[in-house]
Protein backbone atom coordinates (compact mmCIF):
# COMPACT_ATOMS: atom_id res chain seq x y z
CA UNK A 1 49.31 -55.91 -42.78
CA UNK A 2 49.86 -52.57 -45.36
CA UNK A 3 50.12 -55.18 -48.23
CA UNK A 4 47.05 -57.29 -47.36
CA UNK A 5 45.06 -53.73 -47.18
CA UNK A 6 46.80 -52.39 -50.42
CA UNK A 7 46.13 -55.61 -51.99
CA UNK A 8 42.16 -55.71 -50.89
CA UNK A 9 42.03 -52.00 -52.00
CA UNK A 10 43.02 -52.96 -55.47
CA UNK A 11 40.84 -55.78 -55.77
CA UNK A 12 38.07 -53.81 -55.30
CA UNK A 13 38.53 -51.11 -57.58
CA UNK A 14 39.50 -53.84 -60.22
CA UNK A 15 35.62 -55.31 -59.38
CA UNK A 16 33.85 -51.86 -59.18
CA UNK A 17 35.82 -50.65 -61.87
CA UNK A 18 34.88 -53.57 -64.09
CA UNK A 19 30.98 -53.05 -63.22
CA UNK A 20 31.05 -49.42 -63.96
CA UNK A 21 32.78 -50.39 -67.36
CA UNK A 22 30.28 -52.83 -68.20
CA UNK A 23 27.54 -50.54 -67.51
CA UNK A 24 28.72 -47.45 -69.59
CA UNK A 25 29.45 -50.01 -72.52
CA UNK A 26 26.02 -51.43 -72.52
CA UNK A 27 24.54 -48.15 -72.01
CA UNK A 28 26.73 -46.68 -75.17
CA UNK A 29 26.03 -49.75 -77.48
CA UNK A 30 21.90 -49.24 -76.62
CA UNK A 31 22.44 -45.58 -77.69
CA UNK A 32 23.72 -46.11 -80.66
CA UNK A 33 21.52 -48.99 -81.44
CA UNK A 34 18.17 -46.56 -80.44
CA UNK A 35 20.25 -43.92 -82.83
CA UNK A 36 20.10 -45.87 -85.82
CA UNK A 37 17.11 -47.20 -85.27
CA UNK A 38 13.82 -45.47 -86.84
CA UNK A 39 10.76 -44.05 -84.86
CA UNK A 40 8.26 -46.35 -85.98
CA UNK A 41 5.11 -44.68 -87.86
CA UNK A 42 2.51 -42.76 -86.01
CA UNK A 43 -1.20 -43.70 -86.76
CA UNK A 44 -3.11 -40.44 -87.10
CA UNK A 45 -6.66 -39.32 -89.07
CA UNK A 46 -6.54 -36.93 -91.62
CA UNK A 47 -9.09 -34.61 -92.72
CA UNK A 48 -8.97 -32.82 -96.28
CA UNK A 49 -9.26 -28.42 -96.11
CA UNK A 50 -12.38 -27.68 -98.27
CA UNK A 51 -13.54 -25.15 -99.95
CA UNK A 52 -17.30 -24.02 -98.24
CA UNK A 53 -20.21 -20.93 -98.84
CA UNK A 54 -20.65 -19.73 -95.34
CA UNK A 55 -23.23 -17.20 -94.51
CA UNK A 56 -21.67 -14.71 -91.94
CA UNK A 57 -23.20 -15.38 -88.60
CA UNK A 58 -23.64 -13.33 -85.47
CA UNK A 59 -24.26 -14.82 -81.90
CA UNK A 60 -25.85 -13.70 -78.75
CA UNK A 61 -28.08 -14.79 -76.10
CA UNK A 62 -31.47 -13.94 -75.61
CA UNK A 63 -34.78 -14.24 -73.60
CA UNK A 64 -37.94 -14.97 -75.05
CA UNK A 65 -40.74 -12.75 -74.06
CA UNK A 66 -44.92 -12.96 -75.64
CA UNK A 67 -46.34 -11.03 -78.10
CA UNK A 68 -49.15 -10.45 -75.86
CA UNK A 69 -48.13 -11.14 -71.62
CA UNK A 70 -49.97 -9.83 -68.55
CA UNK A 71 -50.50 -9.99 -65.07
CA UNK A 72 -54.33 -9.92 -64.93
CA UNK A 73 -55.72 -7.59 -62.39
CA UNK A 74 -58.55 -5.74 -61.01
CA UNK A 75 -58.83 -1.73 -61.14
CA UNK A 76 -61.08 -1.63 -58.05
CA UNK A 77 -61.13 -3.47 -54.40
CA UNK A 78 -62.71 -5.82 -53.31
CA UNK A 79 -64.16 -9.44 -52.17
CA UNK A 80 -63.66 -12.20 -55.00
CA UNK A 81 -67.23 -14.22 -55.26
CA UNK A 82 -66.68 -16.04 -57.96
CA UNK A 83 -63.23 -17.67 -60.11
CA UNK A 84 -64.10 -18.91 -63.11
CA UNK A 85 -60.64 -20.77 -64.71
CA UNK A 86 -58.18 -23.39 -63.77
CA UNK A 87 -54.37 -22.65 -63.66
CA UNK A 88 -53.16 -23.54 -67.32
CA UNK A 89 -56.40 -23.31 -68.95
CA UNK A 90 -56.61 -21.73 -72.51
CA UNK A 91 -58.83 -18.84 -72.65
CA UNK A 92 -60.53 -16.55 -75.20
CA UNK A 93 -60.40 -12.65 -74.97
CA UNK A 94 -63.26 -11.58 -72.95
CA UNK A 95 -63.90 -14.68 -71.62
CA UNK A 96 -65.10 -13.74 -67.32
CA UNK A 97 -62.02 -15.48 -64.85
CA UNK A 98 -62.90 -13.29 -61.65
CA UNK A 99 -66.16 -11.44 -60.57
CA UNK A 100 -65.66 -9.13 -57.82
CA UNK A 101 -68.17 -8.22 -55.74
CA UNK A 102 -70.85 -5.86 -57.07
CA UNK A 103 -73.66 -6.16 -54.73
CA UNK A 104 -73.54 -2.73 -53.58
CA UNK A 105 -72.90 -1.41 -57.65
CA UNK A 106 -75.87 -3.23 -58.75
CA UNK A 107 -78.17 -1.75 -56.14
CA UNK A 108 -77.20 1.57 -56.87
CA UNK A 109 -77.41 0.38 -60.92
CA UNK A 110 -81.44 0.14 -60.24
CA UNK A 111 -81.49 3.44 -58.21
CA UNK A 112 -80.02 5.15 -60.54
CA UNK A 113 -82.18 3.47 -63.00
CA UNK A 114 -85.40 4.26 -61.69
CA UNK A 115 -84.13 7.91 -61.44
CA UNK A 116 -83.44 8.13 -65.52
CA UNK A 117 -86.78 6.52 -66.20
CA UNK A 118 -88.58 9.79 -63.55
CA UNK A 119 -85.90 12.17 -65.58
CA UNK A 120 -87.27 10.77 -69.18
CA UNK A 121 -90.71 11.19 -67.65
CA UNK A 122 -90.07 14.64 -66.23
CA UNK A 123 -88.25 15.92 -69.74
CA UNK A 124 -91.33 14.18 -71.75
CA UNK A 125 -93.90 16.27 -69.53
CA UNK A 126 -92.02 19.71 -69.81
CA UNK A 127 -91.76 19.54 -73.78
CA UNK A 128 -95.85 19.05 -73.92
CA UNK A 129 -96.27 21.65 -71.37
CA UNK A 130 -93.61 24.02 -73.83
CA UNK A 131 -95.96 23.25 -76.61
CA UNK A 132 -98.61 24.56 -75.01
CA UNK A 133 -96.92 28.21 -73.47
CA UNK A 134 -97.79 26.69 -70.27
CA UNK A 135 -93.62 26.35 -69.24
CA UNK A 136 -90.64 28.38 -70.46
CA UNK A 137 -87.92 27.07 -72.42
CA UNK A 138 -85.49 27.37 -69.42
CA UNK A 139 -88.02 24.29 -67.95
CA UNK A 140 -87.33 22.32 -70.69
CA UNK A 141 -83.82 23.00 -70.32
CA UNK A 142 -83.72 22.11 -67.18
CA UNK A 143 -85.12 18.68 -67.77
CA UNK A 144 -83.25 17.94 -70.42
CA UNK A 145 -80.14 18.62 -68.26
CA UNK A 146 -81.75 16.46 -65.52
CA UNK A 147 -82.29 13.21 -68.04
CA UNK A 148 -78.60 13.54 -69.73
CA UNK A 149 -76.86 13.38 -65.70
CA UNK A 150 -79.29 10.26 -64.98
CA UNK A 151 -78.32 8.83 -68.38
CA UNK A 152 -74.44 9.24 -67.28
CA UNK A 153 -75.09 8.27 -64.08
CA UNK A 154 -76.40 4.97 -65.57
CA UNK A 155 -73.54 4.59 -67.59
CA UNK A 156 -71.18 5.44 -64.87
CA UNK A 157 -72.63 2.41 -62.63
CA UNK A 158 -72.00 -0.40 -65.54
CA UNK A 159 -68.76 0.61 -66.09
CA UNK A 160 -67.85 -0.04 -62.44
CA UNK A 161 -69.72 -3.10 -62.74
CA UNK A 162 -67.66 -4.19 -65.87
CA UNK A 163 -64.70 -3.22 -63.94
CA UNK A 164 -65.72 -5.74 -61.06
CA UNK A 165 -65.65 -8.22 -63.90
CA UNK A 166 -62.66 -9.08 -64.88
CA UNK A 167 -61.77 -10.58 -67.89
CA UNK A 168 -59.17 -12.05 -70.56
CA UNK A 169 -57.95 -9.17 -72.49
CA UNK A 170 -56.75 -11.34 -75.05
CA UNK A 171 -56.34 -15.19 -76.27
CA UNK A 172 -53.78 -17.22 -74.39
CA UNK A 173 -52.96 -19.40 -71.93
CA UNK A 174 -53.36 -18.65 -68.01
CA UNK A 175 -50.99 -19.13 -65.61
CA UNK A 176 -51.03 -20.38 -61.80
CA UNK A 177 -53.89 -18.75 -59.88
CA UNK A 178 -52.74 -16.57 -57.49
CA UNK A 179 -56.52 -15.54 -55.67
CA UNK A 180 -58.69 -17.77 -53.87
CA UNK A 181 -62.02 -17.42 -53.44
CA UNK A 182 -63.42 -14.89 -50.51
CA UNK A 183 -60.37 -13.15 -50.59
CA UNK A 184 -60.13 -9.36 -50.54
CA UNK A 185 -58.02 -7.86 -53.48
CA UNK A 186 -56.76 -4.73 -53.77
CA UNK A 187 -56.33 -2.48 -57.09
CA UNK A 188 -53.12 -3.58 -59.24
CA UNK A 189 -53.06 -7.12 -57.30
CA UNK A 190 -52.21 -9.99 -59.70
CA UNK A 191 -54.74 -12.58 -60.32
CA UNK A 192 -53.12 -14.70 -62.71
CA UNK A 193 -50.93 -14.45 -65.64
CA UNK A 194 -52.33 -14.18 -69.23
CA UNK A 195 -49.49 -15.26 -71.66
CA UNK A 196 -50.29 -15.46 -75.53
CA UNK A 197 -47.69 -18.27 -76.95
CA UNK A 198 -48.06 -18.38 -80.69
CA UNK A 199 -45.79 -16.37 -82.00
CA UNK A 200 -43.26 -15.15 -79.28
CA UNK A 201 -40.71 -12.44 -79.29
CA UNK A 202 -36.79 -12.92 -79.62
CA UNK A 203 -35.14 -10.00 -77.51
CA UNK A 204 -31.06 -10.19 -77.81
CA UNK A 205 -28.31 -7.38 -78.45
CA UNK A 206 -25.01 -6.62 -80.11
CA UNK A 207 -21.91 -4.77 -80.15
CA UNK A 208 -22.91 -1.61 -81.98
CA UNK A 209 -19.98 -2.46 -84.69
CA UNK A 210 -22.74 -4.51 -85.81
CA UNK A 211 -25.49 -2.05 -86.54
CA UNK A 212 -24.77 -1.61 -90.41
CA UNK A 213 -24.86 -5.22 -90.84
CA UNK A 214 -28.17 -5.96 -89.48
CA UNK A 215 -31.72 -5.82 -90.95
CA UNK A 216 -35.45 -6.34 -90.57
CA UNK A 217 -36.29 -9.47 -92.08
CA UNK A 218 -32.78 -11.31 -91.55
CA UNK A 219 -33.52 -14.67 -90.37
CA UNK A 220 -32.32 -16.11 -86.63
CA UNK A 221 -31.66 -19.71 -85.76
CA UNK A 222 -32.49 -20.02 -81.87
CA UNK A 223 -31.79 -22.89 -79.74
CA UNK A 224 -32.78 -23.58 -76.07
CA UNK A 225 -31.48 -26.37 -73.14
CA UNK A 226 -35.37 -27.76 -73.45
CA UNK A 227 -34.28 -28.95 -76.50
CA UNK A 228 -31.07 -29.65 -77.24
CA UNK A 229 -30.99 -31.28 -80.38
CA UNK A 230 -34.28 -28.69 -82.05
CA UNK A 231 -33.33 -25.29 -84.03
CA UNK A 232 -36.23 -22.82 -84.21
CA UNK A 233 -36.30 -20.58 -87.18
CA UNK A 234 -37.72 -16.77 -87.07
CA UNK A 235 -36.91 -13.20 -88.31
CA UNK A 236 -35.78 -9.95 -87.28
CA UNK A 237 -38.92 -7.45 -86.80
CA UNK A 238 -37.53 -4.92 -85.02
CA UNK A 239 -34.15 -2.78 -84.32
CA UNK A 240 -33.47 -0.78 -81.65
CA UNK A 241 -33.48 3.05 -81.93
CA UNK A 242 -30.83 3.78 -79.77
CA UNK A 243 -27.49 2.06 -78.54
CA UNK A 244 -27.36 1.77 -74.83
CA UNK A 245 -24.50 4.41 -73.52
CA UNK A 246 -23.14 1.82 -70.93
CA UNK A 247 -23.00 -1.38 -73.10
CA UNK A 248 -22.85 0.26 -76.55
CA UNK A 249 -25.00 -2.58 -77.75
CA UNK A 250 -27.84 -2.18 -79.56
CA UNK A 251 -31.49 -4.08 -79.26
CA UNK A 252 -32.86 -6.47 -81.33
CA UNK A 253 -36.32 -8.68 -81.79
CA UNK A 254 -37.26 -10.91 -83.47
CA UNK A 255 -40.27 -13.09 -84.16
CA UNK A 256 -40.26 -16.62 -83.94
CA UNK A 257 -43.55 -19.23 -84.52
CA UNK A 258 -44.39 -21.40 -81.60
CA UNK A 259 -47.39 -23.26 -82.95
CA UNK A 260 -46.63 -26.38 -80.78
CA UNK A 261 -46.25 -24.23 -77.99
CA UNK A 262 -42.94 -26.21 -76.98
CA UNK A 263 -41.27 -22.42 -76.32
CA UNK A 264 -42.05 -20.60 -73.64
CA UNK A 265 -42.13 -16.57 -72.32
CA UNK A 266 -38.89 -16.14 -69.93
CA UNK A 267 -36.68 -19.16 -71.69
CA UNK A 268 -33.52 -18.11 -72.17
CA UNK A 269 -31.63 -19.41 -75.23
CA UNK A 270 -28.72 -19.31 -77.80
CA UNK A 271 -29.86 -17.17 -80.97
CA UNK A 272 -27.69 -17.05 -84.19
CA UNK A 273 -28.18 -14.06 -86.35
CA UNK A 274 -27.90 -15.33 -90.23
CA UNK A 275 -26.54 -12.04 -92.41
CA UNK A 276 -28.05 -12.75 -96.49
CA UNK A 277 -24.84 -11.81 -97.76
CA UNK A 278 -22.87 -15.21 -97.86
CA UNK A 279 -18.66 -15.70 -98.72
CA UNK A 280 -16.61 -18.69 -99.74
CA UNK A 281 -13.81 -19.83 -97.13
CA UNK A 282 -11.30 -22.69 -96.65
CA UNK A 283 -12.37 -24.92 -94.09
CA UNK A 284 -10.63 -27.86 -91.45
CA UNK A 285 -12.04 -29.39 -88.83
CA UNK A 286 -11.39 -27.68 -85.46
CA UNK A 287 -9.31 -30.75 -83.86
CA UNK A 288 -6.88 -30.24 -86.60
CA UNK A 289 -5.66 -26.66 -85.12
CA UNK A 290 -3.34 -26.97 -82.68
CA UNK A 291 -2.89 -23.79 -80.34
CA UNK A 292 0.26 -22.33 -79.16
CA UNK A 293 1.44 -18.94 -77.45
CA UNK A 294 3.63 -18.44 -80.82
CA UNK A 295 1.19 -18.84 -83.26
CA UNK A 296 -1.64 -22.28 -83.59
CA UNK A 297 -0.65 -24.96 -86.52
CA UNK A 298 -1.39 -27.52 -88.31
CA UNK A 299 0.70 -30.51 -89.48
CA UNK A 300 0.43 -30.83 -93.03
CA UNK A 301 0.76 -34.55 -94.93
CA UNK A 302 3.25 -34.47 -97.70
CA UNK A 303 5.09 -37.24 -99.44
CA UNK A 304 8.41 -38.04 -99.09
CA UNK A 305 10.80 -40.88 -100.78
CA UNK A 306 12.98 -42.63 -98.20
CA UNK A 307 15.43 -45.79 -99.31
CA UNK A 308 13.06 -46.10 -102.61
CA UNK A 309 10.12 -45.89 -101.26
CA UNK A 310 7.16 -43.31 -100.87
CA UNK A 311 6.27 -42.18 -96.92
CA UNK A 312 3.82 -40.35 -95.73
CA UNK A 313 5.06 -37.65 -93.21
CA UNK A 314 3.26 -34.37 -91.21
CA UNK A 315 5.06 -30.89 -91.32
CA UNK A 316 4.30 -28.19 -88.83
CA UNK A 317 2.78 -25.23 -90.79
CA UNK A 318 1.95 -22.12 -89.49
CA UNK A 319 -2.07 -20.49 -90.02
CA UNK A 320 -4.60 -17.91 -89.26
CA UNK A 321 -7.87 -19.46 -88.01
CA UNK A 322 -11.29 -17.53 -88.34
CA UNK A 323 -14.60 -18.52 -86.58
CA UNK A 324 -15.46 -21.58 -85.72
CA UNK A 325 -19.43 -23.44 -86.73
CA UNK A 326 -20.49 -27.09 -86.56
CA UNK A 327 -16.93 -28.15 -85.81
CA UNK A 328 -15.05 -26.90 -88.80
CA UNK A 329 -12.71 -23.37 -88.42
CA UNK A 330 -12.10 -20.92 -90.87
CA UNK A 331 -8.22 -20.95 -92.50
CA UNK A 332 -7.87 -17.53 -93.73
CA UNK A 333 -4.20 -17.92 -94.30
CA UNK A 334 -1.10 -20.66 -94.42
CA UNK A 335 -3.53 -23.52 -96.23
CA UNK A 336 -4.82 -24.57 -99.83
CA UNK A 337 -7.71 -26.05 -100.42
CA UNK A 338 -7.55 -30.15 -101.49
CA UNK A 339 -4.26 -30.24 -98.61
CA UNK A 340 -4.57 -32.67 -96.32
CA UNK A 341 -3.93 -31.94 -92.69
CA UNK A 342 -3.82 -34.53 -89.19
CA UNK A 343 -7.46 -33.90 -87.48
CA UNK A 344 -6.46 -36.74 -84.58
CA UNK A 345 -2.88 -38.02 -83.08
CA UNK A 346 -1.19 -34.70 -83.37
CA UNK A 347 0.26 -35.01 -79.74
CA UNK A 348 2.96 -37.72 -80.80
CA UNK A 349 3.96 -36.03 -83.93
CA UNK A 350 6.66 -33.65 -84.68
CA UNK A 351 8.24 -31.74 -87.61
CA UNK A 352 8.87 -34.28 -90.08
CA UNK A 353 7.50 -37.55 -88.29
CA UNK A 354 6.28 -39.93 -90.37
CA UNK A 355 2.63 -41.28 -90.38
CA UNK A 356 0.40 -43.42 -91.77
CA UNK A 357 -3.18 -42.95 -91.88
CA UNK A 358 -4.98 -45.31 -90.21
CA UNK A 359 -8.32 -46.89 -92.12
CA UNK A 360 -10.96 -45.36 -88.98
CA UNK A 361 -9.27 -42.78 -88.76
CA UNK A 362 -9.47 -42.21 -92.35
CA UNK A 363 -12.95 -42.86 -92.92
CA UNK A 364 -14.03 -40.47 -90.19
CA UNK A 365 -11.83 -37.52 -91.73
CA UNK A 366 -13.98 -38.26 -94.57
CA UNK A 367 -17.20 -38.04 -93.15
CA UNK A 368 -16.47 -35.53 -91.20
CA UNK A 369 -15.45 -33.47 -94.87
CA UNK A 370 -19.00 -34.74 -95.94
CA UNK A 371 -21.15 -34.02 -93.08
CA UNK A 372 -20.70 -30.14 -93.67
C-alpha cells in the first residue's frame, strides 16, 4: 500500500513538474525573443520652432459701459398723461417721451401772466407820472421792483412746466418702459433707460506692476461670448489716477467704435491690451510642451544611423516656456530656432524612441508653422 502511494506521489510531481518546466521555458524563450526584438516606430507630427515678432500683450476682463447712459427720470411728482416712445426706439436729444401733468402749473402760468402784464402797466404809468413831478422816485422804484418779481415769477412757472416735460437728454437708444400711463411717479423714479451705443467705453484693470507699461492711445483687442469668432479694435483714453489699496490694480478705459451697434452697455468680455513696443521670440506650438512636476519638455527629432541606415528618433530635452497666444508658447530657453520638435504622439515616446513622421501629421505641423 506505502509503494502504490510513493509510487502515485512521484508520478505526479514527474507530471506537474514537467508542466511547470514547460511553462518557464516558453516563458524564457518569449523573453528573449521580445528582447531582441525592436519597438517598432512610433508615428508622431512634428512641428518646426520659429523664429516670430510678438507684440507684448496684457489680458484682463472687462465690462462695457456707454459714453452717454441714464435712467431717465422726472424731478417733480406726479400723474403721467401722456408717453410718447416705444421700448427700443431711437431717439434724438430733446425729443418729449413723458409729459407729466401740468394742469395746475399752466393755470397758475396765466395768473401769473396776467399779473406781469398789470406790473408792466403799473411801472409804465409811474415813469410818466415821474416825468411829470407828480410821483417820487421811490414810486417808480417800487414798480419797477413789482414788474422784475412778476417777470421771475413767470419764469419760475415754465421752468416747472419744462420740468413736467421730460425729455431725451441726449441721442440714443431707449430701453424697456418702465411707466404706464395714469400712473403716479415720484421724483428720481426711472422711466426708461437712455443708452447712447456708438462709441462705448472699455473699463478693465491691472496689477499695478503694469502701470509704467501702459499708455493713452495703446490699442485693445476685445472679444465677447456674442461673438465668438469677431475681435473689436479700440484704444486706451483714459488711466486711472490712483491704484486701488485693496487690489493694487489700477483702472483703465478705453474707447471702442460700435457703429453696428452689435456691442452692448453691461457685456462683459475678454480685452487684450497690445503694448507698441514689440520683441522677437522662439516659438512651438503649445501641444508640443509636455508638463511635468520636474521641469515641462519637449522631445526633440534628431538623426541617428542604425545597421547603415539613417532613423529618425525624439530625445527628451529640457525648456523654459513663456506665454502662450493663438496656440503657439514662447521657448525662452533649451531650443534653437529651425529644430524640429513632436507637436502630437508624445505619450508613446520615450528617450531615444524612434519615430517616423507621419504624412498628416506632417502637413498639419506645417500649417500650423504657417498659420502664425
Amino acid at each position: 500500500m506505502k509503494k502504490r502511494l510513493a509510487l502515485t506521489l512521484l508520478v505526479l510531481a514527474v507530471v506537474f513538474g514537467a508542466i511547470f518546466g514547460w511553462k518557464a521555458f516558453v516563458g524564457y524563450k518569449m523573453h528573449e525573443m521580445f528582447a531582441h526584438r525592436a519597438m517598432p516606430p512610433a508615428a508622431v507630427s512634428v512641428a518646426t520652432a520659429r523664429m516670430q515678432e510678438w507684440a507684448p500683450q496684457l489680458h484682463s476682463v472687462a465690462s462695457l459701459t456707454a459714453v452717454q447712459g441714464v435712467e431717465v427720470s422726472t424731478p417733480l411728482p406726479g400723474k403721467v398723461t401722456r408717453i410718447l416712445f416705444h421700448s427700443g426706439q431711437r431717439v434724438h436729444a430733446g425729443r418729449l417721451l413723458v409729459q407729466i401733468d401740468d394742469s395746475s402749473q399752466q393755470a397758475q402760468l396765466r395768473h401769473d401772466r396776467a399779473l406781469a402784464r398789470l406790473a408792466a402797466i403799473n411801472l409804465k404809468r409811474a415813469k410818466r407820472l415821474f416825468a411829470n413831478k407828480a410821483a417820487s422816485r421811490a414810486d417808480v422804484d417800487t414798480a419797477q421792483a413789482n414788474y422784475e418779481a412778476a417777470r421771475a415769477q413767470v419764469a419760475a412757472d415754465r421752468a416747472v412746466l419744462r420740468k413736467l416735460a421730460v425729455r431725451a437728454p441726449f441721442t440714443g437708444v431707449l430701453g424697456v418702459r418702465q411707466v404706464d400711463l395714469g400712473q403716479y411717479v415720484n421724483p428720481g423714479q426711472a422711466l426708461v433707460s437712455l443708452q447712447s451705443w456708438d462709441p462705448l467705453y472699455v473699463d478693465f484693470t491691472l496689477p499695478q506692476q503694469y502701470l509704467p507699461e501702459v499708455h493713452t492711445g495703446d490699442r485693445v483687442r476685445l472679444r465677447v461670448n456674442a461673438y465668438p469668432k469677431t475681435t473689436f479694435t479700440g484704444t486706451v483714453q483714459a488711466i486711472g489716477s490712483r491704484v486701488e489699496p485693496t487690489t493694487r490694480n489700477f483702472r483703465v478705459r478705453a474707447r471702442v467704435p460700435n457703429a453696428d451697434h452689435r456691442l452692448r452697455p453691461g457685456m462683459f468680455a475678454t480685452v487684450t491690451l497690445v503694448r507698441s513696443v514689440a520683441r522677437t521670440v522662439l516659438t512651438v506650438p503649445v501641444t508640443a510642451i509636455a508638463y511635468n512636476t520636474y521641469g515641462d519638455y519637449v522631445y526633440v527629432v534628431e538623426k541617428k544611423q542604425e545597421a547603415g541606415k539613417t532613423v529618425l528618433i525624439a530625445r527628451q530635452r529640457l525648456v523654459s516656456v513663456g506665454p502662450q497666444r493663438g496656440g503657439l508658447v514662447e521657448i525662452s530657453k533649451g531650443l534653437k530656432a529651425g529644430e524640429r520638435v513632436v507637436s502630437a504622439g508624445q505619450v508613446k515616446l520615450r528617450d531615444g524612441s524612434v519615430i517616423v513622421i507621419g504624412d498628416a501629421g506632417d502637413k498639419g505641423a506645417g500649417r500650423t508653422d504657417a498659420s502664425h
